[in-house]
Protein backbone atom coordinates (compact mmCIF):
# COMPACT_ATOMS: atom_id res chain seq x y z
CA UNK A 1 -24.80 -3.23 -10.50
CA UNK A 2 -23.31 -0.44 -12.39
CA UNK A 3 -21.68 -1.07 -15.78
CA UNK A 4 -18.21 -0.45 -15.21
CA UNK A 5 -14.94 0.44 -17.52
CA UNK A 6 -11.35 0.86 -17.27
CA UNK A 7 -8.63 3.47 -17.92
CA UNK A 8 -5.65 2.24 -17.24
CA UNK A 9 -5.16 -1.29 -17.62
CA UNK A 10 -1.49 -2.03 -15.58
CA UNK A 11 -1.31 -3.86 -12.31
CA UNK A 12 -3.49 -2.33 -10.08
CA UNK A 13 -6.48 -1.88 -12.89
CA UNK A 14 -5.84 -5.59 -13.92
CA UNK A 15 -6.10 -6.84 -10.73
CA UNK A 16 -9.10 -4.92 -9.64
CA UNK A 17 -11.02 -5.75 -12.92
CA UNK A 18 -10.52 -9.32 -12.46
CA UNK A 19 -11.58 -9.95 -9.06
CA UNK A 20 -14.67 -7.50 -9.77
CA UNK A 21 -15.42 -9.65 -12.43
CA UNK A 22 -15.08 -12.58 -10.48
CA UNK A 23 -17.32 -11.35 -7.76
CA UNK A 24 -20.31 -10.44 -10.49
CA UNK A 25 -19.85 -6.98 -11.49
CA UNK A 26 -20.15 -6.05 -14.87
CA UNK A 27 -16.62 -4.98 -16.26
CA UNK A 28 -17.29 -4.34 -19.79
CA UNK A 29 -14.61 -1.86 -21.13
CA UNK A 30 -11.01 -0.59 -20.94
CA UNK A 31 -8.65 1.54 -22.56
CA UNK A 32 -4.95 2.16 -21.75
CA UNK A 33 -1.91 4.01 -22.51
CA UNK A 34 -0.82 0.59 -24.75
CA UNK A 35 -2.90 -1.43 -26.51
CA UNK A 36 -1.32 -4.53 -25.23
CA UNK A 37 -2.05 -3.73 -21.53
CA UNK A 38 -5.76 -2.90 -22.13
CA UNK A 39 -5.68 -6.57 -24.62
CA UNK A 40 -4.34 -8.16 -21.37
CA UNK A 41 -6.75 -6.89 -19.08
CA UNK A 42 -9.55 -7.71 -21.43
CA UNK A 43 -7.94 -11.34 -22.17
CA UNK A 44 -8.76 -12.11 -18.61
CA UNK A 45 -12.26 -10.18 -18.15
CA UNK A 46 -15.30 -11.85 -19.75
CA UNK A 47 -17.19 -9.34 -21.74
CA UNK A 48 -14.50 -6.65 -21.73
CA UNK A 49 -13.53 -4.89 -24.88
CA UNK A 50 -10.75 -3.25 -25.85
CA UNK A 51 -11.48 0.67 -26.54
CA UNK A 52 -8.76 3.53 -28.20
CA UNK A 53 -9.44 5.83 -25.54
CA UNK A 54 -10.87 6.97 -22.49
CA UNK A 55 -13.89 8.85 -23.86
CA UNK A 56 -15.03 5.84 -25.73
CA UNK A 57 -14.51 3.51 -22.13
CA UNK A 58 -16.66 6.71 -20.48
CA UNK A 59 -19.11 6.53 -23.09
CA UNK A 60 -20.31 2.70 -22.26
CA UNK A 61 -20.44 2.49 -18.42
CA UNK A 62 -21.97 4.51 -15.35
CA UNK A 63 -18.37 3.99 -13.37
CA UNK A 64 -15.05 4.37 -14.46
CA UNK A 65 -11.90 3.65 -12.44
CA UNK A 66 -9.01 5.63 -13.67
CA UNK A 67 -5.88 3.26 -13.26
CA UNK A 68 -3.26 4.95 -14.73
CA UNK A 69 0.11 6.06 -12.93
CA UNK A 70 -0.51 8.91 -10.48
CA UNK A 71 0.94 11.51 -12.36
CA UNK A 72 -1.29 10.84 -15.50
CA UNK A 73 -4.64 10.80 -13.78
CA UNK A 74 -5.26 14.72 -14.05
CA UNK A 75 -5.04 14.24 -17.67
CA UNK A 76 -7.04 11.17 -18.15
CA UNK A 77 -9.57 12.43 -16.16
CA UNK A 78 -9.35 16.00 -17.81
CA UNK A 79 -9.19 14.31 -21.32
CA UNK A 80 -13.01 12.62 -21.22
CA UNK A 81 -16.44 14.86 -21.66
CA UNK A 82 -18.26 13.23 -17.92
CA UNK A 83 -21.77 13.62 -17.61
CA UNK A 84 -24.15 13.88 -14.44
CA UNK A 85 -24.90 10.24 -13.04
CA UNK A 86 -21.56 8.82 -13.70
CA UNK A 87 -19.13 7.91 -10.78
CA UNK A 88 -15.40 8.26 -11.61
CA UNK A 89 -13.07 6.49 -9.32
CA UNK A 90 -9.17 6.78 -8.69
CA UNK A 91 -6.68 4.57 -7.12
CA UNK A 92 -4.10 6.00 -5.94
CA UNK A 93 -2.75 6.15 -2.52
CA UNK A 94 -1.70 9.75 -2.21
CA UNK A 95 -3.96 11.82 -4.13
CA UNK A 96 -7.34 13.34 -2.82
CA UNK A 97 -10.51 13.17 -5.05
CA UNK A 98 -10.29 16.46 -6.03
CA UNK A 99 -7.49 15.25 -8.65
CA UNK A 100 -11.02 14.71 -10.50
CA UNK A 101 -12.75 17.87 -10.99
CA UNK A 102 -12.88 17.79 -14.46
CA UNK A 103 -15.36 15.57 -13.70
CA UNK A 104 -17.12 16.85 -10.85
CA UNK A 105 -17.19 19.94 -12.33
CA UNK A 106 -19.80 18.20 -15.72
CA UNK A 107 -21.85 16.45 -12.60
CA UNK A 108 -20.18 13.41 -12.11
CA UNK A 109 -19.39 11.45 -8.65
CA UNK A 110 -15.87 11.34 -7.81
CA UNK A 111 -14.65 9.03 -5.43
CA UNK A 112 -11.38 7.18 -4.31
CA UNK A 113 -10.65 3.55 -3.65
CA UNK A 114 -7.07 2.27 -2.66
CA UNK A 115 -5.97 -0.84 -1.85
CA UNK A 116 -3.36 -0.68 0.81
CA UNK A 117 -1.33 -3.68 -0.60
CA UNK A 118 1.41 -4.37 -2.59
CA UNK A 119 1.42 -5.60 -6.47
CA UNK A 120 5.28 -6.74 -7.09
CA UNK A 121 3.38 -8.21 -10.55
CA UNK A 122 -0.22 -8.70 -11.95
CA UNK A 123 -0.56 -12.45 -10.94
CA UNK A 124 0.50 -11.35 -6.82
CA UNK A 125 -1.83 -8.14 -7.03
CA UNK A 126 -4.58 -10.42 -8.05
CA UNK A 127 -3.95 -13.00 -5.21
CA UNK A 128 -3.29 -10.33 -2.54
CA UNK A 129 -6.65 -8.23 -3.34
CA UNK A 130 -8.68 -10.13 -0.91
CA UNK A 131 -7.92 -9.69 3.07
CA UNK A 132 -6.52 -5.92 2.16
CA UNK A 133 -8.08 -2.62 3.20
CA UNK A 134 -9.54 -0.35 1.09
CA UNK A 135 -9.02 3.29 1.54
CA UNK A 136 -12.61 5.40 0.32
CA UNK A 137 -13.12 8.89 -0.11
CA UNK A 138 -16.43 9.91 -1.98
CA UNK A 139 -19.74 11.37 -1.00
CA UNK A 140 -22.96 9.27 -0.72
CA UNK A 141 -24.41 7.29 -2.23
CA UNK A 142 -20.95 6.13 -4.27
CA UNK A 143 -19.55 5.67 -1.04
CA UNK A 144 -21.81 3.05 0.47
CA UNK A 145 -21.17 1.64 -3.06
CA UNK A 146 -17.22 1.55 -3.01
CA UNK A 147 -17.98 0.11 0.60
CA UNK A 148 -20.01 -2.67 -0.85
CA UNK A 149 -17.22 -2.92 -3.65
CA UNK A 150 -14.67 -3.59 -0.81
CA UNK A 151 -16.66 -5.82 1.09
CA UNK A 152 -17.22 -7.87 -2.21
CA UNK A 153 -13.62 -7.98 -2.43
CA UNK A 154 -13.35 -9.63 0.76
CA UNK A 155 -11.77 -6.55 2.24
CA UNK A 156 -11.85 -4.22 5.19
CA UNK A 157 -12.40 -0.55 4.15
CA UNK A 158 -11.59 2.80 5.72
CA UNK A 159 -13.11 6.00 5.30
CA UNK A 160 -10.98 9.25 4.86
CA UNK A 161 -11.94 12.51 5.08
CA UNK A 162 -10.05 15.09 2.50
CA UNK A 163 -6.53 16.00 3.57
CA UNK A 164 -6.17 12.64 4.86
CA UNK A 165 -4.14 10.71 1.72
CA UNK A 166 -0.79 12.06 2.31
CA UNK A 167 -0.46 10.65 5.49
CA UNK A 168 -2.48 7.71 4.90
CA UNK A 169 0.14 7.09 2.22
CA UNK A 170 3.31 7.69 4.57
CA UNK A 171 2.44 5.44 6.70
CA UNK A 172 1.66 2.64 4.20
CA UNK A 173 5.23 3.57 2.59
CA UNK A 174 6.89 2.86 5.98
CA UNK A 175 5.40 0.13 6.67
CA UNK A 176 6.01 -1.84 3.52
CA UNK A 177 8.38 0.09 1.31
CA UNK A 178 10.96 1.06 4.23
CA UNK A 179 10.60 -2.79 5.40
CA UNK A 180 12.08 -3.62 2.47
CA UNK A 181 15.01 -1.35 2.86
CA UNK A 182 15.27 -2.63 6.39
CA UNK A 183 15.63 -6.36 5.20
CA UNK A 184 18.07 -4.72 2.94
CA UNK A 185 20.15 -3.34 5.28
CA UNK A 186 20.17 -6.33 7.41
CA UNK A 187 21.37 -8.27 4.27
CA UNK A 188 24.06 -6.35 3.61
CA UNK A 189 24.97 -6.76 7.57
CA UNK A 190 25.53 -10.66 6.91
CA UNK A 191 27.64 -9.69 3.79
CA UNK A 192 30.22 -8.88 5.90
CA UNK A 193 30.19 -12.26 7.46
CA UNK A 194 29.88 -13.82 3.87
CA UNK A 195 26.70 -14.62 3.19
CA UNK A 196 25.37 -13.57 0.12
CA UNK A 197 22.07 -11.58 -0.33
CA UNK A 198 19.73 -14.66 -1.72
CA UNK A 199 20.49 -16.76 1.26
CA UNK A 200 20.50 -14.22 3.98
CA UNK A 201 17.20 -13.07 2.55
CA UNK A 202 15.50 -16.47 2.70
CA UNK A 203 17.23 -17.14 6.25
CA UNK A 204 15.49 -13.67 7.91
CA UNK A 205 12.65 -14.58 5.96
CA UNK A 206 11.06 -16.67 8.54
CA UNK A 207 12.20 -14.23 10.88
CA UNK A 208 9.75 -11.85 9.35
CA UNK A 209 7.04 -13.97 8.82
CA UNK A 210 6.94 -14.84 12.51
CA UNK A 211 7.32 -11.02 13.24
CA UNK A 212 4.01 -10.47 11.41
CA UNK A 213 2.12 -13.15 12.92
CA UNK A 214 3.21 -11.39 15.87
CA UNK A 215 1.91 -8.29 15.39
CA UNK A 216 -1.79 -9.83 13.92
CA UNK A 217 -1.96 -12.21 17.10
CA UNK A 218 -0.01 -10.41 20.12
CA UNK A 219 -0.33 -6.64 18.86
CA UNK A 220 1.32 -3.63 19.67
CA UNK A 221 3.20 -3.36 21.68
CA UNK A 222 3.12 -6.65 23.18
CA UNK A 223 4.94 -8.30 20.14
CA UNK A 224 8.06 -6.42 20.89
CA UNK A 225 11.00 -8.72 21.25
CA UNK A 226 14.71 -8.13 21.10
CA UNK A 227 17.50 -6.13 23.46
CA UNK A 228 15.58 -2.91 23.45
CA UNK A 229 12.26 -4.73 24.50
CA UNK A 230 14.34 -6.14 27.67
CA UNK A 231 16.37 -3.02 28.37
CA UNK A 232 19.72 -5.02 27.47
CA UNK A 233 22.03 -2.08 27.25
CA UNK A 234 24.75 -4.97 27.10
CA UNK A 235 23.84 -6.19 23.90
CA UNK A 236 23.33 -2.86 22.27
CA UNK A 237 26.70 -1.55 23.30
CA UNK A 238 28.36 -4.72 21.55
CA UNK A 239 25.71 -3.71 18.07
CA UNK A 240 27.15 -0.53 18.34
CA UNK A 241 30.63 -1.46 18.83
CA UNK A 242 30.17 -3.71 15.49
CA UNK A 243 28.66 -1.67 13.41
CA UNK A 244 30.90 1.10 14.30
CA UNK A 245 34.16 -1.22 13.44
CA UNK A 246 32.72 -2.57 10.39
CA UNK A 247 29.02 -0.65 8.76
CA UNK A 248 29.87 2.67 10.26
CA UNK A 249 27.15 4.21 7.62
CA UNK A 250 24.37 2.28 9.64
CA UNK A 251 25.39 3.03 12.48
CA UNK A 252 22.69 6.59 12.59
CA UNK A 253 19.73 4.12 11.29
CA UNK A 254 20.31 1.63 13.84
CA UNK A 255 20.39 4.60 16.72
CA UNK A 256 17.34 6.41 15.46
CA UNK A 257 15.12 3.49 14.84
CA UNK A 258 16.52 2.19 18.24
CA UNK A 259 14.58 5.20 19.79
CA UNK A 260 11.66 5.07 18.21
CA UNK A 261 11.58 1.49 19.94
CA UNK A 262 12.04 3.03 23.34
CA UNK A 263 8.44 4.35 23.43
CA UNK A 264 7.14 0.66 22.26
CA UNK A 265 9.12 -1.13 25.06
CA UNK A 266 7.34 1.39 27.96
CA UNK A 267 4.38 0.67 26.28
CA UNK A 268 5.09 -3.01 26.76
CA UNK A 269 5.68 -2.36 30.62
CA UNK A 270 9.67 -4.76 30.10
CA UNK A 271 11.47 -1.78 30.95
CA UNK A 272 10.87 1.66 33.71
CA UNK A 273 11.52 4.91 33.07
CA UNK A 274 15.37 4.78 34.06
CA UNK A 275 15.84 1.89 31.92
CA UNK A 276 14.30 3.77 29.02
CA UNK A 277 16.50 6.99 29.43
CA UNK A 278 19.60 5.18 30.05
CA UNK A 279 18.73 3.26 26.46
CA UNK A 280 18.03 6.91 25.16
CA UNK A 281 21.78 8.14 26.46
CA UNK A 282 23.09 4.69 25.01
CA UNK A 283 21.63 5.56 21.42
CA UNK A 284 22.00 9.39 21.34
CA UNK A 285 25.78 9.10 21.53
């Protein structure tokens, strides 16, 4: 196994260099933006010292995952003097590998590895890192070992070709980050009727849990449920009634993302084609 360093030591490098640790590969070094982070990071790595900057990290290992924030990995990587045999690895979720050719430019492999998850803090990105899905971009033979990497991880991996990221990202952002302003919105909903936001939370909470189990054990677009899934143009007259009388700024959000459910409940085979454009008229007015 490669000898492997560091720069960059917040959530996402912490995590990763802990659970590569734990799974037998050879984390030895890390620098970061603070000392404290990179102190951190080594504090729960065995073997891993603390280095002042990148060049030193680059200097002691054959693979080096640049960790920093997106927006400083041009400079990290442009920063350090790569040689021919090293591999030099980002992860982010919306940048290509060609973010690294300072280094493939001296000879080096450059290669990506994301995991699609999210890391509220460094103790959840550390549970959450196995079960998630690894997004790779490189060129053999560091891909077969990012796929290895993944696999050690007790992950899935995908492979993406360049041009891919952006809307690998996207889709990652709507499905976790705009869930979050969904439960939001919902939140504020049962404001009205005066609950307040911790308790509605942790009452649609199992709501969502049981939503996700849905979609792992039924699929798309089987788990479905609801008044759109049925074709109940009753019940979404009334939503739209309320939310017109009392959240008239929702009222667009709920009407759009309505729509986009029309397609799903087809799919599901609940509703015809005269159910689904009498829903459409319903939500387009």
């Amino acid at each position: 196994m490669p000898k492997i360093g560091f720069i960059g030591a917040g959530t996402v490098g912490t995590a990763l260099a802990v659970r590569l640790r734990e799974k037998g590969y050879r984390v030895i070094a890390v620098a970061s933006r603070t000392r404290a982070s990179a102190e951190r990071l080594a504090g729960m790595v065995n073997d891993c010292k603390v280095h002042d900057n990148g060049q030193a990290v680059a200097d002691m290992v054959e693979m080096v995952f640049i960790t920093t924030p997106d927006d400083a990995i041009a400079k990290a990587t442009a920063q350090v003097k790569w040689h021919s045999g090293q591999s030099v690895v980002h992860c982010s979720g919306a940048e290509s590998v060609d973010i690294l050719e300072p280094a493939t430019k001296a000879g080096a492999k450059a290669g990506a590895f994301h995991p699609l998850q999210t890391f509220a803090s460094v103790a959840y990105a550390i549970e959450n890192i196995p079960g998630s899905t690894f997004a790779l971009e490189a060129e053999e033979p560091l891909l077969s070992t990012l796929k290895e990497m993944a696999i050690a991880l007790e992950g899935r991996w995908i492979e993406l070709k360049p041009g891919d990221k952006v809307i690998y990202h996207t889709a990652a952002v709507f499905a976790c980050n705009y869930l979050v302003a969904l439960v939001k919105l919902a939140t504020d909903l049962w404001q009205i009727i005066g609950v307040p936001t911790p308790e509605a939370t942790q009452a649609l909470l199992p709501l969502l849990k049981g939503t996700i189990n849905n979609l792992g054990n039924v699929g798309l677009p089987h788990c479905l449920t609801g008044p759109i899934a049925r074709g109940d143009l009753g019940t979404i007259r009334k939503h739209l009634t309320a939310l017109k009388a009392k959240a008239p700024a929702l009222l667009t959000t709920y009407q759009e993302l309505g729509r986009q459910t029309i397609p799903i409940a087809l799919a599901k085979g609940r509703i015809d084609e005269q159910e689904a454009k009498e829903l459409w008229e319903l939500l387009s007015h």
